[in-house]
PDB file of N, CA and C in Angstrom:
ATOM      1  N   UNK A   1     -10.054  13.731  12.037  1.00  0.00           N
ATOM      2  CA  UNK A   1     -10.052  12.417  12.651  1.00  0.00           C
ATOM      3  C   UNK A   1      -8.737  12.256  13.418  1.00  0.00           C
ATOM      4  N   UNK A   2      -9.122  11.884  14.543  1.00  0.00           N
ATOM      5  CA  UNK A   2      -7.682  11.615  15.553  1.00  0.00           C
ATOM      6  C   UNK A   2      -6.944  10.089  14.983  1.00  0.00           C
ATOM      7  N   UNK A   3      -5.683   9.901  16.030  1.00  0.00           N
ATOM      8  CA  UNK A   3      -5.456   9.026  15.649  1.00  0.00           C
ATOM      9  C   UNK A   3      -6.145   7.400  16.046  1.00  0.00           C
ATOM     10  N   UNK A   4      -6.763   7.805  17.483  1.00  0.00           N
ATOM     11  CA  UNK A   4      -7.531   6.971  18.341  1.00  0.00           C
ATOM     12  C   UNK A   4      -8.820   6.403  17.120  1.00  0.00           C
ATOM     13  N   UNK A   5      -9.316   7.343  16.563  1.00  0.00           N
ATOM     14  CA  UNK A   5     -10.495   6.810  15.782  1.00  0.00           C
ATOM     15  C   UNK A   5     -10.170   6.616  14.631  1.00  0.00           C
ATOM     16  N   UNK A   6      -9.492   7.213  13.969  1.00  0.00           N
ATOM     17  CA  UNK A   6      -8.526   6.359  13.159  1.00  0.00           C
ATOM     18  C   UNK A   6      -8.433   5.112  12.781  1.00  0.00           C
ATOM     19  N   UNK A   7      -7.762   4.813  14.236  1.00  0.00           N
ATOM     20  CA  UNK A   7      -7.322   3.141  14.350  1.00  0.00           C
ATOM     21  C   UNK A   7      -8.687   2.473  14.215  1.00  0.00           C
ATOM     22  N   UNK A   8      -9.409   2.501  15.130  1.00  0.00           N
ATOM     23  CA  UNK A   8     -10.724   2.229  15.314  1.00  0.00           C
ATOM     24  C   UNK A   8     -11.758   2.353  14.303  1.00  0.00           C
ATOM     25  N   UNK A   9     -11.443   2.655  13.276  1.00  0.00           N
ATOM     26  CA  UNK A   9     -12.359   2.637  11.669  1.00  0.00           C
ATOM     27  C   UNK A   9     -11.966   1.298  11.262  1.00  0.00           C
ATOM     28  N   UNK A  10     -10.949   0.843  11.267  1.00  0.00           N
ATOM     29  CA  UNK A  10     -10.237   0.272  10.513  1.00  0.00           C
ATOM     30  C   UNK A  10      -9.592  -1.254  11.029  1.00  0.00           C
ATOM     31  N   UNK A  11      -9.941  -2.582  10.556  1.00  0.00           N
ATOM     32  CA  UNK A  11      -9.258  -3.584  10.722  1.00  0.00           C
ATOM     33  C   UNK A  11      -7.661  -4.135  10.426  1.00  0.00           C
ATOM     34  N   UNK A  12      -7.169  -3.293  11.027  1.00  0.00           N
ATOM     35  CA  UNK A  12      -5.728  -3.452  10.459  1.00  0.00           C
ATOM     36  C   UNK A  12      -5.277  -4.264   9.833  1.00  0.00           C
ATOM     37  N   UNK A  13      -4.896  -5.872  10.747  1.00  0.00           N
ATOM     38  CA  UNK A  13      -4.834  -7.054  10.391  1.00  0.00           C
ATOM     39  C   UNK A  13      -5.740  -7.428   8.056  1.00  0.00           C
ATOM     40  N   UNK A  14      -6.607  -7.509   8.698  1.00  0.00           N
ATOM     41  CA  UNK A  14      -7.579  -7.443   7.494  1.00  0.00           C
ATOM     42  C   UNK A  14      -7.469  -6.720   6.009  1.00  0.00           C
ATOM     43  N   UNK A  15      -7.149  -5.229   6.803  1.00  0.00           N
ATOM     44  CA  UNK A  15      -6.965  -4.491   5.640  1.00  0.00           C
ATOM     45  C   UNK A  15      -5.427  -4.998   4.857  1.00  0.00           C
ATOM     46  N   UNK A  16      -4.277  -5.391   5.746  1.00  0.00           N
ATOM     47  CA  UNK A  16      -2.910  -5.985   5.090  1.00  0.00           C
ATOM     48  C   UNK A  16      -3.444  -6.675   4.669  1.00  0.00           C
ATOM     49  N   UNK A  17      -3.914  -7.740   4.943  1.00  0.00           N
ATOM     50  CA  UNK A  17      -4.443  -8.987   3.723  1.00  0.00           C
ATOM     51  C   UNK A  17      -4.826  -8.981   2.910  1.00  0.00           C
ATOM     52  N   UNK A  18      -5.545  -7.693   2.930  1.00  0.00           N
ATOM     53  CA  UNK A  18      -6.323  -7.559   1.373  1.00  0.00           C
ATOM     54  C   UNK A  18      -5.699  -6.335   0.824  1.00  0.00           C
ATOM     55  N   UNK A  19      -4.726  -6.033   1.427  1.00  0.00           N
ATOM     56  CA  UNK A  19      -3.844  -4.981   0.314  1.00  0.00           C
ATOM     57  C   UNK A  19      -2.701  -6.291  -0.677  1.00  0.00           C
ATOM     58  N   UNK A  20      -2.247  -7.262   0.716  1.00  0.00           N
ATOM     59  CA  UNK A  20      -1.241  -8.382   0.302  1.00  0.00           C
ATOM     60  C   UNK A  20      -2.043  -9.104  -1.269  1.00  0.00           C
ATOM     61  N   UNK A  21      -2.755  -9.374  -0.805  1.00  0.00           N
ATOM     62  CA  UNK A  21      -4.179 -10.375  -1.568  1.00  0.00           C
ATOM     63  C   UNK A  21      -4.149  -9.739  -3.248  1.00  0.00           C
ATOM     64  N   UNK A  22      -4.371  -8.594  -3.545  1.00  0.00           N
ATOM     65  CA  UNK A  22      -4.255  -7.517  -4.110  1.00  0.00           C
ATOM     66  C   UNK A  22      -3.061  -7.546  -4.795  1.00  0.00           C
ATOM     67  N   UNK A  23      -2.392  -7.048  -4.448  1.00  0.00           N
ATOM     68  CA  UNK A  23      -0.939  -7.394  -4.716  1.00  0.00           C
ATOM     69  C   UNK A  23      -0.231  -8.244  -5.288  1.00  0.00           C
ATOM     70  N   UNK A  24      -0.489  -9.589  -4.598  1.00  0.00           N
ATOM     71  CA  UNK A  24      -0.010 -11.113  -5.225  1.00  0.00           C
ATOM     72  C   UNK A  24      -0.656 -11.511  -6.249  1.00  0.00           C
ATOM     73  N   UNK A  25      -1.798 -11.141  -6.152  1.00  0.00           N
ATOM     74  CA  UNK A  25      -2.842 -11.690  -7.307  1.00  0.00           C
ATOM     75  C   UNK A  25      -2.411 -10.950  -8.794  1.00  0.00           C
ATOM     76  N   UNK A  26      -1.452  -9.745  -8.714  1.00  0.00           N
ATOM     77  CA  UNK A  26      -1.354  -8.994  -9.872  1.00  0.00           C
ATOM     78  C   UNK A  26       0.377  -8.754 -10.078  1.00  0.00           C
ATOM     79  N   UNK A  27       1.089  -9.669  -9.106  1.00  0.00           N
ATOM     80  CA  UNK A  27       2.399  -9.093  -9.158  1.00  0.00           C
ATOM     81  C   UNK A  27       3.079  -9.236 -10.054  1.00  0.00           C
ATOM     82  N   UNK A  28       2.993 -10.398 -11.146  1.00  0.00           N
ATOM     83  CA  UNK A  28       3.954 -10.544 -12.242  1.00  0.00           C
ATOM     84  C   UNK A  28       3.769  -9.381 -13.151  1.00  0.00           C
ATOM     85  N   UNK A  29       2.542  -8.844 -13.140  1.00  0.00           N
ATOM     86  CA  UNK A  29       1.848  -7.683 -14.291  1.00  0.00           C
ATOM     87  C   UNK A  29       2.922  -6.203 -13.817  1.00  0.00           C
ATOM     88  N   UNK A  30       2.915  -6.158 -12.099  1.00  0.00           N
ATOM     89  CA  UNK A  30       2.848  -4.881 -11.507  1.00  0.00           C
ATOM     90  C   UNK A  30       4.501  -5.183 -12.043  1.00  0.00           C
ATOM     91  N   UNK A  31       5.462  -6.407 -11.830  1.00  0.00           N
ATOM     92  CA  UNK A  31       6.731  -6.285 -11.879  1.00  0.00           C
ATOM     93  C   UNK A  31       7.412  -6.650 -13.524  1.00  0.00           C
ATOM     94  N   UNK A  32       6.311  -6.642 -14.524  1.00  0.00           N
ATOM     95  CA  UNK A  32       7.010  -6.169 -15.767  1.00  0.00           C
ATOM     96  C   UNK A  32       6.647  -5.167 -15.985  1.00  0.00           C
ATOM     97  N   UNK A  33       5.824  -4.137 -15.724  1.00  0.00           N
ATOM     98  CA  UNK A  33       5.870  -2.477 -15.690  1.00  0.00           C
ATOM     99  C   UNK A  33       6.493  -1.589 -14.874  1.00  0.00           C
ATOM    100  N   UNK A  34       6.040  -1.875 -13.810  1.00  0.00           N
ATOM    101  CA  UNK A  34       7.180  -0.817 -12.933  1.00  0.00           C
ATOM    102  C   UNK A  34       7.814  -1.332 -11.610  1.00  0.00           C
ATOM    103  N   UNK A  35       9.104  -2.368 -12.385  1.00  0.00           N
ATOM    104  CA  UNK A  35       9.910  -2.687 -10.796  1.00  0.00           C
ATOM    105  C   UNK A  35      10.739  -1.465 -10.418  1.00  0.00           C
ATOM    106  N   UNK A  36      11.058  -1.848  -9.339  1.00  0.00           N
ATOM    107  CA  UNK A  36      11.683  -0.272  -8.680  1.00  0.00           C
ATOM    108  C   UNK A  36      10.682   0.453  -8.939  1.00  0.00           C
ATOM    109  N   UNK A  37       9.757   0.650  -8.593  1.00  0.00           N
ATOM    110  CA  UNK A  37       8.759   2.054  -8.250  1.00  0.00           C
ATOM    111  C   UNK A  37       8.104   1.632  -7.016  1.00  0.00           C
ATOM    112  N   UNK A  38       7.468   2.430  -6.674  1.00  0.00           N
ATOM    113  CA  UNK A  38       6.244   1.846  -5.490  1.00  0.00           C
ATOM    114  C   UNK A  38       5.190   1.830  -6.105  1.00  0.00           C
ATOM    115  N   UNK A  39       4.093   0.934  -5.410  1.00  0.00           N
ATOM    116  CA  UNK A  39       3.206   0.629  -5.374  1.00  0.00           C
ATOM    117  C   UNK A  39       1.734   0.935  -4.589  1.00  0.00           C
ATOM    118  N   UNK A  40       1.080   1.832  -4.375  1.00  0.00           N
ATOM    119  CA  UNK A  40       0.103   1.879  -3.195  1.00  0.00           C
ATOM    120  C   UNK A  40      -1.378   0.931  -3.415  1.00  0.00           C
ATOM    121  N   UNK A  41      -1.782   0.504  -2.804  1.00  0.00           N
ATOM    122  CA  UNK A  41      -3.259   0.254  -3.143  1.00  0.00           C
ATOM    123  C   UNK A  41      -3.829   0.447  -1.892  1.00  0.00           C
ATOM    124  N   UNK A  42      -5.181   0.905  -1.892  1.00  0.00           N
ATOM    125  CA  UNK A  42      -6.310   0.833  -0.968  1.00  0.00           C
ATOM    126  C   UNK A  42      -6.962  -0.427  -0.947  1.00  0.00           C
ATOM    127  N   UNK A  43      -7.110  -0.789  -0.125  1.00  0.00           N
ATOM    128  CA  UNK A  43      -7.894  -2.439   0.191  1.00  0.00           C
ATOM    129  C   UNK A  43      -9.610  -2.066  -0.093  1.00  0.00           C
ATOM    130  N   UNK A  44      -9.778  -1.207   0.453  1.00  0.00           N
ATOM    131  CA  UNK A  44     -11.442  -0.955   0.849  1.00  0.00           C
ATOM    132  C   UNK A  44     -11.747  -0.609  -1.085  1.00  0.00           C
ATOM    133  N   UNK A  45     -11.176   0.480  -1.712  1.00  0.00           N
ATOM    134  CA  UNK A  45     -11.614   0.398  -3.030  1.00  0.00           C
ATOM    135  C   UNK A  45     -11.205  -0.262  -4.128  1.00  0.00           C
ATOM    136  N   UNK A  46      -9.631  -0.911  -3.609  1.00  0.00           N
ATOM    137  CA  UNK A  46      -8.617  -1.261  -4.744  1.00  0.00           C
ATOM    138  C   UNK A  46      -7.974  -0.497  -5.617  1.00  0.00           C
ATOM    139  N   UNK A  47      -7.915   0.905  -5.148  1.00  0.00           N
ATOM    140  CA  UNK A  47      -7.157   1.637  -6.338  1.00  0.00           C
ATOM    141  C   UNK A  47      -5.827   1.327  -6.217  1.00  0.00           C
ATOM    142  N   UNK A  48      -5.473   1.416  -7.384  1.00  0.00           N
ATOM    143  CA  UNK A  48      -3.933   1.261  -7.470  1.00  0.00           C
ATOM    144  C   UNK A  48      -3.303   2.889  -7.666  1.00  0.00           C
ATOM    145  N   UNK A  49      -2.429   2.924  -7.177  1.00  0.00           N
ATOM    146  CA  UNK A  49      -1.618   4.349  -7.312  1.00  0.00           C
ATOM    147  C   UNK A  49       0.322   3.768  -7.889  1.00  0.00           C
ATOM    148  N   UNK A  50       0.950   4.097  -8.723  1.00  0.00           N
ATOM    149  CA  UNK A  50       1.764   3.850  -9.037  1.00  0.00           C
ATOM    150  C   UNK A  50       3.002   5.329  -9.293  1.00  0.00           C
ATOM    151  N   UNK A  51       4.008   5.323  -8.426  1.00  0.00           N
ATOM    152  CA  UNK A  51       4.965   6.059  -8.615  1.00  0.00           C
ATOM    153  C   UNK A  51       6.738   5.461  -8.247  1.00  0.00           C
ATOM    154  N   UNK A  52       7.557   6.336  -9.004  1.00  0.00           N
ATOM    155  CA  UNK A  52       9.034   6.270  -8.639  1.00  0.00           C
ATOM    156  C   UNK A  52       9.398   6.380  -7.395  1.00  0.00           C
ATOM    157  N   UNK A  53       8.619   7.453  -6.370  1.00  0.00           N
ATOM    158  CA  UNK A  53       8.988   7.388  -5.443  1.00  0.00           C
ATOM    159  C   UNK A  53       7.976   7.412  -3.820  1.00  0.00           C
ATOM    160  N   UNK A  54       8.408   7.603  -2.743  1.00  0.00           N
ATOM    161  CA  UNK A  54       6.913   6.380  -2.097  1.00  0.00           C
ATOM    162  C   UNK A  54       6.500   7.771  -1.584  1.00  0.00           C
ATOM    163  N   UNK A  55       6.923   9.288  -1.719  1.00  0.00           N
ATOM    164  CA  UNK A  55       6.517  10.279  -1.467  1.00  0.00           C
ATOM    165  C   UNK A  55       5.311  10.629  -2.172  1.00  0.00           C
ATOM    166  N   UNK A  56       5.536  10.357  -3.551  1.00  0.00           N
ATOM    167  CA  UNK A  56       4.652  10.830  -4.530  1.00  0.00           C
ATOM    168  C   UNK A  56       3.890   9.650  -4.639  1.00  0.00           C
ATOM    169  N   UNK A  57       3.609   8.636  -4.700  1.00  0.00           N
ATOM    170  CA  UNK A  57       2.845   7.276  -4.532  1.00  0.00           C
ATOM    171  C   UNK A  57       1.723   7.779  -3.960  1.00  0.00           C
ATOM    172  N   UNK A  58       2.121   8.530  -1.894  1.00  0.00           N
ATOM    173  CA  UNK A  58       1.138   8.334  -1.077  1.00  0.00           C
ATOM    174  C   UNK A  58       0.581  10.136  -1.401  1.00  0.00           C
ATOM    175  N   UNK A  59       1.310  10.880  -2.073  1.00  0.00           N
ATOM    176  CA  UNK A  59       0.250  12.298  -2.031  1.00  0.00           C
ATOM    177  C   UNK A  59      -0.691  11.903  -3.490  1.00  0.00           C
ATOM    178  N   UNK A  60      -0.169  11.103  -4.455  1.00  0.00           N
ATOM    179  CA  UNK A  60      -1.435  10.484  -5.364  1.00  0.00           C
ATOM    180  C   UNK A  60      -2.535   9.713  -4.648  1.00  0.00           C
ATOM    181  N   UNK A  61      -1.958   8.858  -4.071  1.00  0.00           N
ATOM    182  CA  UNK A  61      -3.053   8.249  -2.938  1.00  0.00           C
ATOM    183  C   UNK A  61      -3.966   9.149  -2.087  1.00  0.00           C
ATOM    184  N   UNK A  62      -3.513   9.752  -1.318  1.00  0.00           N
ATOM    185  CA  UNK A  62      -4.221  10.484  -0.666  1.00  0.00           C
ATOM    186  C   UNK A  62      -4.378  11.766  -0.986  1.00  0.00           C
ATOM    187  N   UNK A  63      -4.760  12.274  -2.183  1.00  0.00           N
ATOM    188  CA  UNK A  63      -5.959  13.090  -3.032  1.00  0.00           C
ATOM    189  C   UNK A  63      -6.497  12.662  -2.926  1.00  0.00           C
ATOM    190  N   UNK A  64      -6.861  11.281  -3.119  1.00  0.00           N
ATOM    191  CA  UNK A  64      -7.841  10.764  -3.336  1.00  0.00           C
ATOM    192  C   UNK A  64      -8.695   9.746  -2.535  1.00  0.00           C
ATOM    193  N   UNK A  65      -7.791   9.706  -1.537  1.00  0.00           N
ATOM    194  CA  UNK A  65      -8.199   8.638  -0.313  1.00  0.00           C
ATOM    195  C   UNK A  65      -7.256   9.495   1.049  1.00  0.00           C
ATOM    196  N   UNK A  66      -7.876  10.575   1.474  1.00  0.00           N
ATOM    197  CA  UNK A  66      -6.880  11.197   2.154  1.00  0.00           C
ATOM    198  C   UNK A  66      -6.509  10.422   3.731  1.00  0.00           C
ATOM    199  N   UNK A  67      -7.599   9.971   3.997  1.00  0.00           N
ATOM    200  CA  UNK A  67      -7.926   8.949   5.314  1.00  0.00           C
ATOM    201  C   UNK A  67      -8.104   7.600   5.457  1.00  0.00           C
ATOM    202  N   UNK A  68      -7.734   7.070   4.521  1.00  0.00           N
ATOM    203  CA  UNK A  68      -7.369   5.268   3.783  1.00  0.00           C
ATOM    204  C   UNK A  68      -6.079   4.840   4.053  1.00  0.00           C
ATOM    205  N   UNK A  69      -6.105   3.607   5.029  1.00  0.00           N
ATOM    206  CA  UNK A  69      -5.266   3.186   5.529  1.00  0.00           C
ATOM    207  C   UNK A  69      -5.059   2.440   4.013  1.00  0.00           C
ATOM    208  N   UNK A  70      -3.351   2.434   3.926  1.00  0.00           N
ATOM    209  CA  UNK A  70      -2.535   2.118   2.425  1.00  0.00           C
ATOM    210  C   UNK A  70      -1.695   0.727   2.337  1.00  0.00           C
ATOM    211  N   UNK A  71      -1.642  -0.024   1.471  1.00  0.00           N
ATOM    212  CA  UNK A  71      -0.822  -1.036   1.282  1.00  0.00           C
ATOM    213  C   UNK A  71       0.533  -0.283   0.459  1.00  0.00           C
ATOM    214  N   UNK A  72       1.139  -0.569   0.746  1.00  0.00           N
ATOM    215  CA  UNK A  72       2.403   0.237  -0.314  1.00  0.00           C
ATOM    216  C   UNK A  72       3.868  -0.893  -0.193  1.00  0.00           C
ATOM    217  N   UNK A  73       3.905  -0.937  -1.210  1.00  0.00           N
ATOM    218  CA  UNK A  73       5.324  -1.906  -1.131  1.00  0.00           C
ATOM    219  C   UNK A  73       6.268  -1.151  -2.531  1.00  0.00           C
ATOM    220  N   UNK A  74       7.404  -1.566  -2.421  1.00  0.00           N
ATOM    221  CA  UNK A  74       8.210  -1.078  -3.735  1.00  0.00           C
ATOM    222  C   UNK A  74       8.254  -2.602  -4.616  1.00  0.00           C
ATOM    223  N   UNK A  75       8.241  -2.214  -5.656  1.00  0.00           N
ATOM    224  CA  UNK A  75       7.666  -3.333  -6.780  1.00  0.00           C
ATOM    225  C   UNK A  75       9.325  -3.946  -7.064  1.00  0.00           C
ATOM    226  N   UNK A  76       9.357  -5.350  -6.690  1.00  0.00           N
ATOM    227  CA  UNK A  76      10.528  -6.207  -6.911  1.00  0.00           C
ATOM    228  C   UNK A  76      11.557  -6.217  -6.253  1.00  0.00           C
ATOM    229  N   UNK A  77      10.908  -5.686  -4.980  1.00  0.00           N
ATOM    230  CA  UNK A  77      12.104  -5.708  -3.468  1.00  0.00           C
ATOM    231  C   UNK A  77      11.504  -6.760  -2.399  1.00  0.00           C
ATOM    232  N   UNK A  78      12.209  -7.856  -2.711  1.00  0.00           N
ATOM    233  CA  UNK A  78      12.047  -8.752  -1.220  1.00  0.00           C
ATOM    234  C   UNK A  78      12.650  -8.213  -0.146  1.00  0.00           C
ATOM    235  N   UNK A  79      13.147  -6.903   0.230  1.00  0.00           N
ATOM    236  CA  UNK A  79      13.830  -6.980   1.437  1.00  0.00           C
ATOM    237  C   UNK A  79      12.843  -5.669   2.466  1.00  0.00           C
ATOM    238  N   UNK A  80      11.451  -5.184   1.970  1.00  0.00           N
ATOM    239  CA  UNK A  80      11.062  -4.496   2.672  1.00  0.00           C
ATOM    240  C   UNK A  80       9.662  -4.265   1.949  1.00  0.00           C
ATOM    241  N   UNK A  81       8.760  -4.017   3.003  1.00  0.00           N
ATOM    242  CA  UNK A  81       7.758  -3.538   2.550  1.00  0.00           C
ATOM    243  C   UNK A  81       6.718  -2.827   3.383  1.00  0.00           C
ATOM    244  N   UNK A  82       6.210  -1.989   2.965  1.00  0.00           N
ATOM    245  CA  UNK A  82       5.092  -1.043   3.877  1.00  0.00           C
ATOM    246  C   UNK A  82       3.903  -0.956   4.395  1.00  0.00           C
ATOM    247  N   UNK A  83       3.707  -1.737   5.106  1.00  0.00           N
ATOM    248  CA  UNK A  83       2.070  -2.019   5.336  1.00  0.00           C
ATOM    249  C   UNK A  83       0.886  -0.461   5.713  1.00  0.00           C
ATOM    250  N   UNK A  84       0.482  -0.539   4.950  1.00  0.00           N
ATOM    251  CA  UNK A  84      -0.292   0.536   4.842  1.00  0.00           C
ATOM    252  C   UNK A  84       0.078   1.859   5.266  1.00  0.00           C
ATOM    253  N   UNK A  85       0.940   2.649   5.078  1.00  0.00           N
ATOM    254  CA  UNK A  85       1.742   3.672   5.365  1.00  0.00           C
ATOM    255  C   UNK A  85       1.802   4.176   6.684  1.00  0.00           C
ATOM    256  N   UNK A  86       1.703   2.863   7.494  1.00  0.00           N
ATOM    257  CA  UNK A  86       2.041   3.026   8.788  1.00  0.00           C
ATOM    258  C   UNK A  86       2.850   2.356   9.230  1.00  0.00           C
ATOM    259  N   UNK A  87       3.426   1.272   9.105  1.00  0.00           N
ATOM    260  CA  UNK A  87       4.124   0.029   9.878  1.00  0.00           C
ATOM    261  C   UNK A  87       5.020   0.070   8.607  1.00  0.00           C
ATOM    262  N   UNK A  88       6.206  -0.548   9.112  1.00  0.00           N
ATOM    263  CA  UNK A  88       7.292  -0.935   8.102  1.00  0.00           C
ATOM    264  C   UNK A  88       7.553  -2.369   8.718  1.00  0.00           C
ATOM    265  N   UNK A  89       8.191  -3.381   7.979  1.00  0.00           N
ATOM    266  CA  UNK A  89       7.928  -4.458   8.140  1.00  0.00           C
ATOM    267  C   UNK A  89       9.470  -5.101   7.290  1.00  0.00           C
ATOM    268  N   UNK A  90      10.491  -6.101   7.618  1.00  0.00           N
ATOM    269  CA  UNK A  90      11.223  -6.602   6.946  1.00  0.00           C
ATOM    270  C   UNK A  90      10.653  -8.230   6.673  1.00  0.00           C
ATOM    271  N   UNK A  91      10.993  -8.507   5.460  1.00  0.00           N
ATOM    272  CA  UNK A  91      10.441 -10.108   4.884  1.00  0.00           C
ATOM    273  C   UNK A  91      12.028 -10.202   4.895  1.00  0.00           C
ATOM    274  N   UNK A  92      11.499 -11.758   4.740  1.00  0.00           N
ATOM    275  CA  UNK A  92      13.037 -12.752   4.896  1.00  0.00           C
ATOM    276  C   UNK A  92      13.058 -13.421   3.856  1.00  0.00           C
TER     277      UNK A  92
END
């Protein structure tokens, strides 16, 4: 798959929301187990993938979702976060 069709599978916009959605709905849980780690989830199935570092996060992720656009944030950092392992993004 190129990157052209790629893009074109996929609602970008949409899919952040429902990685965000995901996320918020479970964050107090995700940030008394593993702050400082990352976080990945897939929007389309909801898996959660959980690692120390955002290398190993996204090759757990993608075993298993090799072509799944990713939500990934690091668990208990307001100062950055990863929208689906494409875009990087600063919060204020």
């Amino acid at each position: 798959m190129n990157k052209k069709e790629f893009l074109n599978k996929f609602d970008f916009n949409k899919s952040v929301n429902r990685g965000e959605n995901i996320y918020k709905k479970n964050k107090s849980k995700y940030e008394e187990t593993g702050k400082g780690k990352y976080l990945a989830i897939d929007p389309e199935s909801k898996d959660i993938y959980l690692d120390e570092t955002l290398f190993g996060v996204l090759m757990s992720a993608r075993q298993v979702h090799p072509n799944a656009l990713l939500y990934i944030v690091k668990i208990g950092c307001n100062t950055a976060r990863i929208d689906l392992s494409i875009k990087i993004t600063t919060e204020k």
